[in-house]
Each structure stands twice: as C-alpha cells, then as structure tokens.
N, C-alpha and C. Protein backbone atom coordinates (compact mmCIF):
# COMPACT_ATOMS: atom_id res chain seq x y z
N UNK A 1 8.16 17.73 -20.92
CA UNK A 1 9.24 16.96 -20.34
C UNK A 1 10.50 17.19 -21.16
N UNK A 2 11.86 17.07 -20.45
CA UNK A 2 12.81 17.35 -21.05
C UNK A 2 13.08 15.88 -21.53
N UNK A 3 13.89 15.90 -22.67
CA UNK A 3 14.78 15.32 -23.63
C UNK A 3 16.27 15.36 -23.95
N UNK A 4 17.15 14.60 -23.33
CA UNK A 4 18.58 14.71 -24.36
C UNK A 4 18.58 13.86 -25.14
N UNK A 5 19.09 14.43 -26.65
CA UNK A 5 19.33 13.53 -27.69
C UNK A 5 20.61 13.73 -28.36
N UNK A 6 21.01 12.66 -27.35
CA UNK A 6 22.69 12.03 -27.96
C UNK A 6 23.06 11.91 -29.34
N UNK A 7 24.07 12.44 -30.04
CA UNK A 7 24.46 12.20 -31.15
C UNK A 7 25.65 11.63 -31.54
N UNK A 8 24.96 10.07 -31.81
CA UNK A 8 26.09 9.64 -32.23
C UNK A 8 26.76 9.00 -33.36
N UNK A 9 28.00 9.29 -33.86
CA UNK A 9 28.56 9.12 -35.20
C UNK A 9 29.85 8.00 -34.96
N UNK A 10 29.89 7.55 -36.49
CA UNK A 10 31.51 7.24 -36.27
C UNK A 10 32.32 8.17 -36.89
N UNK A 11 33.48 9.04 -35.99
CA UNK A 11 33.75 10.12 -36.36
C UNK A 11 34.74 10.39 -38.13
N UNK A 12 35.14 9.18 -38.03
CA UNK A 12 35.88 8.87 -39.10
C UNK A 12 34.71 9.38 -40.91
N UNK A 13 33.63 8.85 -40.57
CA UNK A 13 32.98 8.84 -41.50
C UNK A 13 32.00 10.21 -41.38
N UNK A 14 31.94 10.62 -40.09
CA UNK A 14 31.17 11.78 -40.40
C UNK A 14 30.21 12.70 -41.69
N UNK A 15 31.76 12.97 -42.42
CA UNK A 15 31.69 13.89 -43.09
C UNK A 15 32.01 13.92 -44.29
N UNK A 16 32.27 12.19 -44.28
CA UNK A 16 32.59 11.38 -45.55
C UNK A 16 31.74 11.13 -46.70
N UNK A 17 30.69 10.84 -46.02
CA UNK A 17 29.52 9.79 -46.71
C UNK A 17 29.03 11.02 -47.56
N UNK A 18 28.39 10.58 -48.59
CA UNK A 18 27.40 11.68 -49.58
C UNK A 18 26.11 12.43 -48.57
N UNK A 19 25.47 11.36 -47.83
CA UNK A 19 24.55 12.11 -47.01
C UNK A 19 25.19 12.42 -45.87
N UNK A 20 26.06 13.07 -45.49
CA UNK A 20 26.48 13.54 -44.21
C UNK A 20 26.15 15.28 -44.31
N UNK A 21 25.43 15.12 -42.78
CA UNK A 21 25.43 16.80 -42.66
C UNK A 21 26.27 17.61 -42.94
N UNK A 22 26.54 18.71 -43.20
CA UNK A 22 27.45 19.42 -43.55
C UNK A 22 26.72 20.79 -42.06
N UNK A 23 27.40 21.38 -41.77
CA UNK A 23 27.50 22.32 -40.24
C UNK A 23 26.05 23.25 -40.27
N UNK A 24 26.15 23.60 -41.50
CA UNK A 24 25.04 24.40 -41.94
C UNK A 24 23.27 24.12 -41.87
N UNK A 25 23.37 22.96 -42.15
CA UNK A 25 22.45 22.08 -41.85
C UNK A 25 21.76 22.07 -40.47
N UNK A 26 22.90 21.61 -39.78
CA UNK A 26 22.25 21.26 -38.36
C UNK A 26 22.42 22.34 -37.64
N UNK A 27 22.94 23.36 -37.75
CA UNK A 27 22.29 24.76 -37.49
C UNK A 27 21.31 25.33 -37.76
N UNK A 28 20.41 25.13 -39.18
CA UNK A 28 19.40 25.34 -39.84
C UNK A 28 18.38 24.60 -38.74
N UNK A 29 18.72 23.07 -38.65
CA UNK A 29 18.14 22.33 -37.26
C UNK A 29 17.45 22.75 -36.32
N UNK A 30 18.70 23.65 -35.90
CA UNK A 30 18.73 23.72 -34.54
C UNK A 30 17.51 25.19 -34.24
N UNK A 31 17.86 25.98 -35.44
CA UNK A 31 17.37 26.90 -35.53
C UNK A 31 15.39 26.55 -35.50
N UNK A 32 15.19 25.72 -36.39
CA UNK A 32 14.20 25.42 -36.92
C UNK A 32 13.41 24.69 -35.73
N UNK A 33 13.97 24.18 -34.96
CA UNK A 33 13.31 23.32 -33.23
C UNK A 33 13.33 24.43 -32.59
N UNK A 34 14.14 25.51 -32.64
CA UNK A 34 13.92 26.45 -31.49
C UNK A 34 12.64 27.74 -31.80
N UNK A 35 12.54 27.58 -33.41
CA UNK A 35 11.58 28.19 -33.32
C UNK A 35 9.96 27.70 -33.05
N UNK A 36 10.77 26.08 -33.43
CA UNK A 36 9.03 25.58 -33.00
C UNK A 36 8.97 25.13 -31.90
N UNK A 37 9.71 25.83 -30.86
CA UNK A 37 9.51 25.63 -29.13
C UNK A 37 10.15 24.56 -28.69
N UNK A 38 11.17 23.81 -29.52
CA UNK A 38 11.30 22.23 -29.19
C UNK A 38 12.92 22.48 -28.05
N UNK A 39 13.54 22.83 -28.86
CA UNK A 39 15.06 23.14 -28.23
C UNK A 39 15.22 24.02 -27.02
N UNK A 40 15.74 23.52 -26.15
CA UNK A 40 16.29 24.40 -24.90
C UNK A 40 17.65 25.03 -24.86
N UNK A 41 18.65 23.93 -25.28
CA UNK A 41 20.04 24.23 -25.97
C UNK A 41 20.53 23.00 -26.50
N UNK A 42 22.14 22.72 -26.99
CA UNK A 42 22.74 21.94 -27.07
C UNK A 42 23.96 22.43 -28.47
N UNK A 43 24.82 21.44 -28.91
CA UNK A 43 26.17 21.66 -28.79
C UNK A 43 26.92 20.51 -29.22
N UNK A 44 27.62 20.77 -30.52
CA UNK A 44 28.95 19.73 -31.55
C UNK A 44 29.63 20.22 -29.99
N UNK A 45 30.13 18.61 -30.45
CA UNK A 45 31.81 18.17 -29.34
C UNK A 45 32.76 18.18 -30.56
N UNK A 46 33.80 18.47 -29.70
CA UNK A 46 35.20 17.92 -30.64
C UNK A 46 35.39 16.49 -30.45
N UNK A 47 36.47 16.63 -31.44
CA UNK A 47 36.78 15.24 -31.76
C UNK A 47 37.09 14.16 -30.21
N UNK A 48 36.57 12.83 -30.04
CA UNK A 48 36.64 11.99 -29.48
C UNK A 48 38.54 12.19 -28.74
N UNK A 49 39.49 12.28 -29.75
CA UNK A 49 40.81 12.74 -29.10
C UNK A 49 40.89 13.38 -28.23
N UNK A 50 40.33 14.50 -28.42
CA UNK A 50 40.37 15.34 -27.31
C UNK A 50 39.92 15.45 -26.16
N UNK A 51 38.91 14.29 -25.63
CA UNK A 51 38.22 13.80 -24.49
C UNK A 51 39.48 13.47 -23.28
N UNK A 52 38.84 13.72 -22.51
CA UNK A 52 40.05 13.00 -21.13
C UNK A 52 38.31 12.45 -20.13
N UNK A 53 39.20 11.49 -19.39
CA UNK A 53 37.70 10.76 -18.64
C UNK A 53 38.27 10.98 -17.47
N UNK A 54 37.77 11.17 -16.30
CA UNK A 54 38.10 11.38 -15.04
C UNK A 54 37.25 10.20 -13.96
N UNK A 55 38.00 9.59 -13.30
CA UNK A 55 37.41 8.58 -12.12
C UNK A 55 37.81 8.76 -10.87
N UNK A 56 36.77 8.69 -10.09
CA UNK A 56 37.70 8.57 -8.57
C UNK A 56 37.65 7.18 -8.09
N UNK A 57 38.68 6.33 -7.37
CA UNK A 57 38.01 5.42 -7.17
C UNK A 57 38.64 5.10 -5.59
N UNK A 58 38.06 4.69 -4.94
CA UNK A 58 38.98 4.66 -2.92
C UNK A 58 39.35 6.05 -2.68
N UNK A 59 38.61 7.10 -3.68
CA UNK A 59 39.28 8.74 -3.17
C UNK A 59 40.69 9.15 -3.87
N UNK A 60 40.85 7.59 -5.31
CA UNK A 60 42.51 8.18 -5.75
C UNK A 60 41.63 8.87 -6.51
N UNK A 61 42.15 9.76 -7.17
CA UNK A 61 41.79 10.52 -8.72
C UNK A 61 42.95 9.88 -9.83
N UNK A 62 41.58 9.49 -11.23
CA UNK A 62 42.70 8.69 -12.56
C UNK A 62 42.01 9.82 -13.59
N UNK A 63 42.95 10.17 -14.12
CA UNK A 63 42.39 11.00 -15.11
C UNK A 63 43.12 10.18 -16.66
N UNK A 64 42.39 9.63 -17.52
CA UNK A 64 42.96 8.92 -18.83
C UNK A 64 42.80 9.80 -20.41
N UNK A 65 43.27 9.82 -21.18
CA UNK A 65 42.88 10.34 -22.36
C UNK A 65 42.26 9.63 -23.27
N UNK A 66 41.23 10.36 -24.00
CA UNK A 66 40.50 9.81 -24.45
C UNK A 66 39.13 9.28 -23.52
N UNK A 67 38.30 8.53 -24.42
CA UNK A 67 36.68 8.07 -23.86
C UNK A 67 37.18 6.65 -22.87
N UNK A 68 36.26 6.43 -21.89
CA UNK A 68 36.02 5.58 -21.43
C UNK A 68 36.82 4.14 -22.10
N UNK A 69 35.50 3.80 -23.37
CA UNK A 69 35.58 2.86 -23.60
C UNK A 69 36.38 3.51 -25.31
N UNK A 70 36.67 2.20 -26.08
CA UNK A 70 36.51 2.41 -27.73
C UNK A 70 35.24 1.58 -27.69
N UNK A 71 34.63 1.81 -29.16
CA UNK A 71 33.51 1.95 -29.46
C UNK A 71 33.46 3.01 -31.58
N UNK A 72 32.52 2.22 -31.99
CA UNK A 72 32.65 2.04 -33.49
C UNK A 72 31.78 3.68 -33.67
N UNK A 73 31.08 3.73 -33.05
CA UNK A 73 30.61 5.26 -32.94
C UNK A 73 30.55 6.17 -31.39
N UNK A 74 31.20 7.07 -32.02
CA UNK A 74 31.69 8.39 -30.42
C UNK A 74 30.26 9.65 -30.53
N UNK A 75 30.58 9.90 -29.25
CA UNK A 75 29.12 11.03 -28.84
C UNK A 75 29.55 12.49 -29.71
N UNK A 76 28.83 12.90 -30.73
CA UNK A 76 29.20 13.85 -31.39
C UNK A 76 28.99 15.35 -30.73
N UNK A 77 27.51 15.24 -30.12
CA UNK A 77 27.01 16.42 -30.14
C UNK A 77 25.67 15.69 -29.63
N UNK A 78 25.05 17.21 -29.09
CA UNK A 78 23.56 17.05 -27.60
C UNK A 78 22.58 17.68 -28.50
N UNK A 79 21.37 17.68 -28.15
CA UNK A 79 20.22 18.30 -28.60
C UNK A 79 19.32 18.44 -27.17
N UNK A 80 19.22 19.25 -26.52
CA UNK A 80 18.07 19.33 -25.28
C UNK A 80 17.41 20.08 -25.77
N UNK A 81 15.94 18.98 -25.67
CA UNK A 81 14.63 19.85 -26.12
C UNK A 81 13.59 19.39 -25.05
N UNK A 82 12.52 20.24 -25.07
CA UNK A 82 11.32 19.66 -24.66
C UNK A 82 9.64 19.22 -25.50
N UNK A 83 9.72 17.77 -25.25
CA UNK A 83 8.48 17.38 -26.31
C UNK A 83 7.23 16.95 -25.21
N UNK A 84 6.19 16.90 -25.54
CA UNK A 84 4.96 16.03 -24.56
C UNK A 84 5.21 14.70 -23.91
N UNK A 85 5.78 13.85 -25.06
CA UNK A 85 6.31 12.79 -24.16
C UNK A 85 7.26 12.11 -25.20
N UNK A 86 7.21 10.62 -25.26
CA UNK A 86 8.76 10.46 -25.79
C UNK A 86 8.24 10.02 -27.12
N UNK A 87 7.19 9.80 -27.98
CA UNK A 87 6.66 9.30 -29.40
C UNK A 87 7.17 10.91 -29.74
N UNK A 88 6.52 11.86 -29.50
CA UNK A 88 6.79 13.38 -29.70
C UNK A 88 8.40 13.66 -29.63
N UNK A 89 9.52 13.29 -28.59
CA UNK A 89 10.58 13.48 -28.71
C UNK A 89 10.96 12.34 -29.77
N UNK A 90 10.96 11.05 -30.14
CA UNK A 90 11.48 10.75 -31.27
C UNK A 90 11.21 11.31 -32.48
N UNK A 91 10.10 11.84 -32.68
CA UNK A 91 9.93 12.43 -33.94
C UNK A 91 11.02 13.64 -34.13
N UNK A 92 11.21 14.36 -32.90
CA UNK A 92 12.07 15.86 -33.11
C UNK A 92 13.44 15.20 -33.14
N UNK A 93 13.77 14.10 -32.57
CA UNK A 93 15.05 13.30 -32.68
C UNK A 93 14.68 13.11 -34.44
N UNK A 94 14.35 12.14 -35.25
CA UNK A 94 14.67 12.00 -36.09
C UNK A 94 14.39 13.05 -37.05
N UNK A 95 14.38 14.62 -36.72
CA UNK A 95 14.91 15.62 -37.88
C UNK A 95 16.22 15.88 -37.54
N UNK A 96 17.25 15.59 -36.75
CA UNK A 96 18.05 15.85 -36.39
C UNK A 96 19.31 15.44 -37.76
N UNK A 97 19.44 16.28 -38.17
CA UNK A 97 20.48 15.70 -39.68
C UNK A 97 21.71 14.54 -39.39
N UNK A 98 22.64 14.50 -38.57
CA UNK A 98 23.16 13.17 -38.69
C UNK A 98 22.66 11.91 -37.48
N UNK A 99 21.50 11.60 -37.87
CA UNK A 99 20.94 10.49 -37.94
C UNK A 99 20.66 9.64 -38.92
N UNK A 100 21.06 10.21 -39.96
CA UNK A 100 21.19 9.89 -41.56
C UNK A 100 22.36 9.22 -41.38
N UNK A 101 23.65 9.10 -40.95
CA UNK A 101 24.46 8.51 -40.78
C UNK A 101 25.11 7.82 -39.49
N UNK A 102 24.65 8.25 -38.46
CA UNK A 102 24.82 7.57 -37.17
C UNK A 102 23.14 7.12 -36.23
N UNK A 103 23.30 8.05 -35.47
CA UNK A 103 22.11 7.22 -34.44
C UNK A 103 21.86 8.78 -33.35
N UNK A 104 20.29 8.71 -33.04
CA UNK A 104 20.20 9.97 -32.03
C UNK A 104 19.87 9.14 -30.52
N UNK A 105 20.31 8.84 -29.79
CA UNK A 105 19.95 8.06 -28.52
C UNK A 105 18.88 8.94 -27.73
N UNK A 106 17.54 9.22 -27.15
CA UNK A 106 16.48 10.01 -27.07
C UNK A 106 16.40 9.70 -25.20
N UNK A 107 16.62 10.34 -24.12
CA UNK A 107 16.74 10.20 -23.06
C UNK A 107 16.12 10.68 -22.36
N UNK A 108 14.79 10.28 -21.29
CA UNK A 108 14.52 11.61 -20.27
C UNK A 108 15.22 11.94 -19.83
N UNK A 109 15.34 13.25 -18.98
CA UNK A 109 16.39 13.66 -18.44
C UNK A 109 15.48 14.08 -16.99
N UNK A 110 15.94 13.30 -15.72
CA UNK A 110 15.83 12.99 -14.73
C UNK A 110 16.14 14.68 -13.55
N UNK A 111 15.27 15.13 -13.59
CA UNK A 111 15.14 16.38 -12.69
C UNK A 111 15.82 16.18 -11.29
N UNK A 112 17.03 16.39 -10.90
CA UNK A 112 17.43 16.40 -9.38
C UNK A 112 16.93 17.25 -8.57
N UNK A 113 16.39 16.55 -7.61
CA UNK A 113 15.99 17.58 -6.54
C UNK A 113 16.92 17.51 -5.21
N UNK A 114 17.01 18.49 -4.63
CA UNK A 114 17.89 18.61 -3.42
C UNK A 114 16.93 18.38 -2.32
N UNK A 115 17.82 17.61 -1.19
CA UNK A 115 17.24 16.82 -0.05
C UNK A 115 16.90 18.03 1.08
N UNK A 116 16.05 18.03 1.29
CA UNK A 116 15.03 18.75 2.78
C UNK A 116 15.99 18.05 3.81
C-alpha cells in the first residue's frame, strides 16, 4: 500500500536547532528507503513564501500568496513510499531525519479510479 509522509517543520527553526538535518542526511534517507524497496519518490519544497494557494469558488478564480492558513509548522517536503500496512509505514516515517525536529504526518494515499 502506498504512503505519503508529510514533512512538517517550523521553517524558521529548521536548520537552527543542533539536531536538525542537514541536506545530506535526508538524501542519505532517501537513498537508504529506496534501496530497501520503501520509496517510490518524493521531494524538499521551498520556503512556505513562495507558495501561492489557488481557489475557485461560484467559478471566480482567487489566487493568494502564501499557504492557506498560518500555522506554527509549514509542509517541508513528501516522502512516497510503499509499506505492508501503516505500523510498517510509521516505522519508515520515523527514520525520516527531520522528525527530530518537526513531525512526519503518515497518510494512505487513496487510489482514484476513473468512472465506467
């Protein structure tokens, strides 16, 4: 079964703290799940600034800068893997290096199928 695992930080502190990943790391990560079959893909975001959110709403289009909401920690970066089920995906969530300082949110990810 697939897995997204949200990464989330407060961006401010990232890279502050003594235990904060440093890039190398969670490449080492990433590397290290893909060789043990876990990773499918995933991918660092830029900074929360650089977000724009898009809504339609009655068919207007609002396009705003920045996230949705504020919020004390922003979505850093994805991890899509596949584990057996979700005890198995938290475990591959918590090697994920900044979870040491933020949080990995662990999600099935819901297969769309197209309508007959």
């Amino acid at each position: 079964m697939k897995y997204l695992c949200l990464v989330y930080c407060n961006e401010e502190k990232l890279h502050s703290l003594p235990e904060s990943p440093e890039d190398a790391e969670c490449l080492a990560c990433a590397e290290m799940l893909s060789n043990d079959g876990y990773m499918l893909g995933g991918e660092a975001l830029e900074p929360v600034r650089t977000a724009t959110t898009v809504r339609v709403r009655n068919s207007k289009l609002s396009i705003t800068d920045g996230p949705f909401a504020e919020t004390k920690e922003q979505l850093a970066g994805f991890y899509l893997i596949e584990a057996r089920d979700l005890n198995e995906a938290i475990q591959v969530a918590s090697k994920i290096p900044p979870a040491r300082v933020g949080s990995i949110e662990v999600r099935p990810v819901r297969e769309l199928t197209p309508h007959a």
